[in-house]
C-alpha atoms as a PDB file:
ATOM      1  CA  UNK A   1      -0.810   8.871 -13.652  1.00  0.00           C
ATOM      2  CA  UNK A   2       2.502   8.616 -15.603  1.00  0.00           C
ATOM      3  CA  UNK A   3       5.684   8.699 -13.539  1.00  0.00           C
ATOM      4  CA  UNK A   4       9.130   8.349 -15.326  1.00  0.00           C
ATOM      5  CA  UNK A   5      12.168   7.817 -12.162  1.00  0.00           C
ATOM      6  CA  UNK A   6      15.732   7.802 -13.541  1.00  0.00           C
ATOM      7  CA  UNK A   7      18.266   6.516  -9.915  1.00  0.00           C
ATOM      8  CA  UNK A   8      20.871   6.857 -12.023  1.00  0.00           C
ATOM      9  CA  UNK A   9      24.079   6.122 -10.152  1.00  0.00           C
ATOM     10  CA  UNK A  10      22.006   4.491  -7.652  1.00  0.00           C
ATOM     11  CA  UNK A  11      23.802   2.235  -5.209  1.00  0.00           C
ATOM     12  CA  UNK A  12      22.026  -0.066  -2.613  1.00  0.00           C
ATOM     13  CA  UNK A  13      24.466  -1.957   0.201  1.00  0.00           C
ATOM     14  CA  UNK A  14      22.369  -3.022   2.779  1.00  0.00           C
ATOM     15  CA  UNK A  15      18.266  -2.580   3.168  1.00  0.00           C
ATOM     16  CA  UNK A  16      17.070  -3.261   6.472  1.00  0.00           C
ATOM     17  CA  UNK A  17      12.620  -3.584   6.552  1.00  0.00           C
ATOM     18  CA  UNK A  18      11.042  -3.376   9.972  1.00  0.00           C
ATOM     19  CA  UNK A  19       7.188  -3.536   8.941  1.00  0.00           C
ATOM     20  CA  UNK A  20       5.049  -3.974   5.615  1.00  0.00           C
ATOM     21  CA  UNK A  21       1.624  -3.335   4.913  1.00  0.00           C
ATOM     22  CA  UNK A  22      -0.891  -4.917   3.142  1.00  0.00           C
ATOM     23  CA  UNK A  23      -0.301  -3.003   0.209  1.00  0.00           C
ATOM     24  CA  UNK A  24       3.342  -2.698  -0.169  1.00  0.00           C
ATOM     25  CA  UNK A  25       5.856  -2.507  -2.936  1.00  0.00           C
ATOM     26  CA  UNK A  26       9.204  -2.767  -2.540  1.00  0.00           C
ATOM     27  CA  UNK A  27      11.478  -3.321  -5.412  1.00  0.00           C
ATOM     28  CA  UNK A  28      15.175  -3.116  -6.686  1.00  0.00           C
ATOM     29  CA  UNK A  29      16.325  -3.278  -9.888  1.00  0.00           C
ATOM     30  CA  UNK A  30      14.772  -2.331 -13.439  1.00  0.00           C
ATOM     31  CA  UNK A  31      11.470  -2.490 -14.281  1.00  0.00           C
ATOM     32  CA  UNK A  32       9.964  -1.774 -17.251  1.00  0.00           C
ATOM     33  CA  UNK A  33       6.053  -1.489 -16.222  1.00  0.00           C
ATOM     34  CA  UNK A  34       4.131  -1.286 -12.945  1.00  0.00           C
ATOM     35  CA  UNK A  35       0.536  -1.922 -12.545  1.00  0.00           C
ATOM     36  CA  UNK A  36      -1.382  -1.097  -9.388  1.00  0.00           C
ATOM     37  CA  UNK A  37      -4.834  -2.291  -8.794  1.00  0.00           C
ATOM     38  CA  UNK A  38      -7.022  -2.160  -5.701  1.00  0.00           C
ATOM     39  CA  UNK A  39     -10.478  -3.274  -4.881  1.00  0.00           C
ATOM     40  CA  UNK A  40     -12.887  -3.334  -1.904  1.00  0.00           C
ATOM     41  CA  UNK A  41     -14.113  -7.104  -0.916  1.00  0.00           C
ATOM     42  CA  UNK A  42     -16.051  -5.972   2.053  1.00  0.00           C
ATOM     43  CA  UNK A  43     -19.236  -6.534   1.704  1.00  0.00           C
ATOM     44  CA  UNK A  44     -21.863  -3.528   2.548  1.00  0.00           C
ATOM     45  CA  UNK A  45     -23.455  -5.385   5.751  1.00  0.00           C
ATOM     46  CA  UNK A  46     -20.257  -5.430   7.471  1.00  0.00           C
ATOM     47  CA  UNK A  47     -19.926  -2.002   8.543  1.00  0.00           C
ATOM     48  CA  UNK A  48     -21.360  -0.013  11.381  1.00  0.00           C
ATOM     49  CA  UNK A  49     -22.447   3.251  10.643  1.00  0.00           C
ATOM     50  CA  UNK A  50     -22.751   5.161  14.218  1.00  0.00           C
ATOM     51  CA  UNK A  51     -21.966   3.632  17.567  1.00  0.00           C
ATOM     52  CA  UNK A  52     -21.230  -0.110  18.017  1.00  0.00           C
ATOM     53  CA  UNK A  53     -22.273   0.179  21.755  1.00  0.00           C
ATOM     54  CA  UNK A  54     -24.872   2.308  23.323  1.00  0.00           C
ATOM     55  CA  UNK A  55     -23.098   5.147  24.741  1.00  0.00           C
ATOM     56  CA  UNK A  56     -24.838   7.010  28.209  1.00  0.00           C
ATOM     57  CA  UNK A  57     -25.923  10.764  27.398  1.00  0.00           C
END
């Protein structure tokens, strides 16, 4: 995806962040290039397909 942002006349005073997340970005100021990347490091055998617990009928 190409995405071309133009804040022109963009002003920041004050920024005030409550939370993050593990995959956050938070930038100001110029940038000339961004690159995002993502992988999965979970390995197959850790998840549980169906019910962890037996559940009564």
């Amino acid at each position: 995806m190409n995405i071309e942002v133009h804040n022109w006349g963009l002003n920041v005073g004050n920024v005030g962040i409550d939370n993050i997340a593990a995959s956050s970005i938070f930038l100001i100021g110029d940038n000339d290039e961004i690159v995002l990347s993502s992988f999965f490091d979970t390995p197959p055998e850790a998840f549980t397909i169906g019910n962890i617990v037996p559940l009564a009928p």
